[in-house]
Structure formats: structure tokens, C-alpha cells
Protein backbone atom coordinates (compact mmCIF):
# COMPACT_ATOMS: atom_id res chain seq x y z
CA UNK A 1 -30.14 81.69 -8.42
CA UNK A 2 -29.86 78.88 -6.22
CA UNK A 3 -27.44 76.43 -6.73
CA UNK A 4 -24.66 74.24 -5.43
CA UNK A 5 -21.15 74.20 -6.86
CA UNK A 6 -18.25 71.48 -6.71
CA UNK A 7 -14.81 72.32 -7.25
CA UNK A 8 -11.45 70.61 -6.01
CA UNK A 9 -11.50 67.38 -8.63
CA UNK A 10 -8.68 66.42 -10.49
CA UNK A 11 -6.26 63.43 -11.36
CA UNK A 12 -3.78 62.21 -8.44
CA UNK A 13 -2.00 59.53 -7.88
CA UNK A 14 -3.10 56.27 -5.64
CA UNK A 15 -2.09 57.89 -2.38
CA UNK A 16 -2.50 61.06 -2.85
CA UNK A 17 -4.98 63.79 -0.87
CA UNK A 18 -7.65 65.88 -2.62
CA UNK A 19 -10.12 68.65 -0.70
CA UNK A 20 -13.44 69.07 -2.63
CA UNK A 21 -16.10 71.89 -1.73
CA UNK A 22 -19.45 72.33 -1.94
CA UNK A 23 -20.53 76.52 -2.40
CA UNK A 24 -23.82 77.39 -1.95
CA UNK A 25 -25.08 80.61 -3.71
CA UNK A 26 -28.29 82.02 -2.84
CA UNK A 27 -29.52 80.13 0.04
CA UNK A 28 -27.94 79.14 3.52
CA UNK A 29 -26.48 75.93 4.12
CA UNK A 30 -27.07 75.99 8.13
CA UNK A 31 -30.53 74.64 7.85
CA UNK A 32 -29.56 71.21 5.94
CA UNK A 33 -27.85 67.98 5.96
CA UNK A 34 -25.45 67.51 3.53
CA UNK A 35 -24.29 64.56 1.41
CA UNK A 36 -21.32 63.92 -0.73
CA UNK A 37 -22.03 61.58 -3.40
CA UNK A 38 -20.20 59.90 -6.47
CA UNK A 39 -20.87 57.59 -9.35
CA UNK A 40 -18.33 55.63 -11.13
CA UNK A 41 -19.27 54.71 -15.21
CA UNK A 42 -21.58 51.46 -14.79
CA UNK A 43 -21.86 51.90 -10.87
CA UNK A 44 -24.80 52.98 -8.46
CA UNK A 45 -24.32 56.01 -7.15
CA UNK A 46 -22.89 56.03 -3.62
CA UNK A 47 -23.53 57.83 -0.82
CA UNK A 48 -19.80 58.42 0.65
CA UNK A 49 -20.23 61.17 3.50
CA UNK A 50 -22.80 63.10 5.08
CA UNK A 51 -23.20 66.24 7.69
CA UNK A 52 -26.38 66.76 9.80
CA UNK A 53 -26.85 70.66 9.61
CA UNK A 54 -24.69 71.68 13.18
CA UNK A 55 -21.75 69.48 11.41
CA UNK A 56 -22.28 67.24 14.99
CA UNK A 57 -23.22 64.34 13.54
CA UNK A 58 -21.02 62.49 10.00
CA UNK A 59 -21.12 59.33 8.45
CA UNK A 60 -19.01 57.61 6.01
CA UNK A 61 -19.59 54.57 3.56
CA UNK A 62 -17.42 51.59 5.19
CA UNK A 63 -15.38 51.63 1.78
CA UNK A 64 -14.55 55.79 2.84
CA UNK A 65 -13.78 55.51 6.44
CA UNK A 66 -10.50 56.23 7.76
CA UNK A 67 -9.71 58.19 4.68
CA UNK A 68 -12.26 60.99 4.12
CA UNK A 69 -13.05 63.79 6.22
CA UNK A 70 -16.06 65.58 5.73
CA UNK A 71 -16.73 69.14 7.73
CA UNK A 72 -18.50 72.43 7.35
CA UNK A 73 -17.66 76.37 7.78
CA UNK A 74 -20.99 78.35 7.74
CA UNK A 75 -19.00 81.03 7.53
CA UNK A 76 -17.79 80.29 4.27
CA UNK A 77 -21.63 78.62 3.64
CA UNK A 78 -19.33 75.95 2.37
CA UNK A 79 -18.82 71.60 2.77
CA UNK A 80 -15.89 70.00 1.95
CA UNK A 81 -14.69 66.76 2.02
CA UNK A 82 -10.95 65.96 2.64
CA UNK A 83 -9.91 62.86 0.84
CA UNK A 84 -6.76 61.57 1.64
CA UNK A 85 -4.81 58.23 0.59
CA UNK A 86 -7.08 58.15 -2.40
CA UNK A 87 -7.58 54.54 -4.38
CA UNK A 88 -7.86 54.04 -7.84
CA UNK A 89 -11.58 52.73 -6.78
CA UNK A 90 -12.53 56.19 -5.60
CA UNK A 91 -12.44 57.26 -9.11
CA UNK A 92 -15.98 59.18 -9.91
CA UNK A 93 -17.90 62.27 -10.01
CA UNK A 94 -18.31 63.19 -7.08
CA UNK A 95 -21.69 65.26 -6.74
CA UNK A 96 -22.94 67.38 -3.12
CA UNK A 97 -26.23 67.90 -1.73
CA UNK A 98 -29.06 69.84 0.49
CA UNK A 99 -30.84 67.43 2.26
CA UNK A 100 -34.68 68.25 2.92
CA UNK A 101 -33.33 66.29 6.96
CA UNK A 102 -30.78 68.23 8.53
CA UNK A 103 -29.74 65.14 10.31
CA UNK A 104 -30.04 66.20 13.40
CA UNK A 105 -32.85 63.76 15.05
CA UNK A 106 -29.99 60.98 15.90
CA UNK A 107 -26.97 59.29 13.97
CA UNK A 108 -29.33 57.42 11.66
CA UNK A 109 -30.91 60.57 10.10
CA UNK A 110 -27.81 61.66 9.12
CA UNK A 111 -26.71 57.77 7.89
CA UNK A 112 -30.18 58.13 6.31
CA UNK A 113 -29.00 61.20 4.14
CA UNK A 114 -26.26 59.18 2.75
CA UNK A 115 -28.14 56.13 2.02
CA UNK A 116 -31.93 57.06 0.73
CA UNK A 117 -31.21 61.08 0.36
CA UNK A 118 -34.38 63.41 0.21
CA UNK A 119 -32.02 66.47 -1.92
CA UNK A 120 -33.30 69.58 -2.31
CA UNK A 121 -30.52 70.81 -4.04
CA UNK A 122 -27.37 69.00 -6.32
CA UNK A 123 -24.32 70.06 -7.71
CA UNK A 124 -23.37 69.66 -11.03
CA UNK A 125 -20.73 67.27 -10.19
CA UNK A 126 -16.59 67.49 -10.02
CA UNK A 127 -14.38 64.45 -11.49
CA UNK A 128 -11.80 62.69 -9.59
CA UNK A 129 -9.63 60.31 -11.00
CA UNK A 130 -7.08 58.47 -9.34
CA UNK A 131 -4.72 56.99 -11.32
CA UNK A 132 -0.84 55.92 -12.01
């Protein structure tokens, strides 16, 4: 079966540091872009972080930067995003995906994946609150 899974969510306090991953069972990540996205109750979905497929190229959303770290271990066939001083704004799910563009052509391909993604695959989603 082919599928993405999320894992890492949970409630922390404003300030606090959370690592999420992305898993990938039954297919290789090495060949796609990946995105980390999230939607709040009521919001758009946001594009917060993408990888181009060599983990060479990242963006983050402005409202991200500075505080999130996203990287890849094909190893471990495996994204994660770091998240550290976390607001009470970042509170979503926060969902991962295969892009169909592994980012690669230049830094706007991979910006591209963030803001009009092309998924092949999506998680089912992890929750992070951030809260006092």
C-alpha cells in the first residue's frame, strides 16, 4: 500500500519545539518534492515548507521562516520538519506531501510546490496545538 504517514503532533507550549515526520511506505521518496502543509479551523490551507527531491533546494512561508526547519534522510525514506519557538498561530493539522515536481528545475519549482502543489500522495494529517 502506498501511503504517507505523519507523526510528531501534540500540544506545547508558545515557545516550545516540535519535530514532525513524514514515512513513506511502499514507494521511494528520492524522486519527489515534498511539502508540509497545515490548515487551521476556518483557514486556507497553507503551504509552510517544501523540499525539492536532493533536499538542495527549501522554502518556507514568510510567517515560518526563522523557526522551521525542514530536511530529508532517504535513508530513513523519511521528511521532517523541525519546528521550534512555536506560536499559538501555528496551531493546525499539519498534513505532508509527494509532489508530481521534484523541485529541482530552480528555487521557484520548489516555492511552486508550496504554493499551487501538484500531490501525488497526502498524509492523513497530525495535530499541533500550541497553547498556554
Amino acid at each position: 500500500q502506498l501511503q504517507l504517514v505523519e507523526s510528531g503532533g501534540g500540544l506545547v507550549t508558545p515557545g516550545g519545539s516540535l519535530r514532525l515526520s513524514c514515512a513513506a511506505s511502499g514507494f521511494t521518496l528520492d524522486y519527489y518534492g515534498i511539502g508540509w502543509y497545515r490548515q487551521a479551523p476556518g483557514k486556507e490551507r497553507e503551504g509552510v515548507s517544501c523540499i525539492s527531491s536532493s533536499g538542495g533546494s527549501t522554502y518556507y512561508a514568510d510567517s515560518v521562516k526563522g523557526r522551521f526547519t525542514i530536511s530529508r534522510d532517504s535513508a530513513k525514506n523519511t521528511v521532517y520538519l523541525q519546528m521550534n519557538s512555536l506560536k499559538p498561530e501555528d496551531t493546525a493539522v499539519y498534513y505532508c506531501a509527494a509532489d508530481l515536481s521534484d523541485g529541482e528545475t530552480s528555487h521557484f519549482s520548489v516555492q511552486a510546490i508550496c504554493v499551487s502543489p501538484d500531490s501525488a500522495y497526502w498524509g492523513q494529517g497530525t495535530q499541533v496545538t500550541v497553547s498556554s
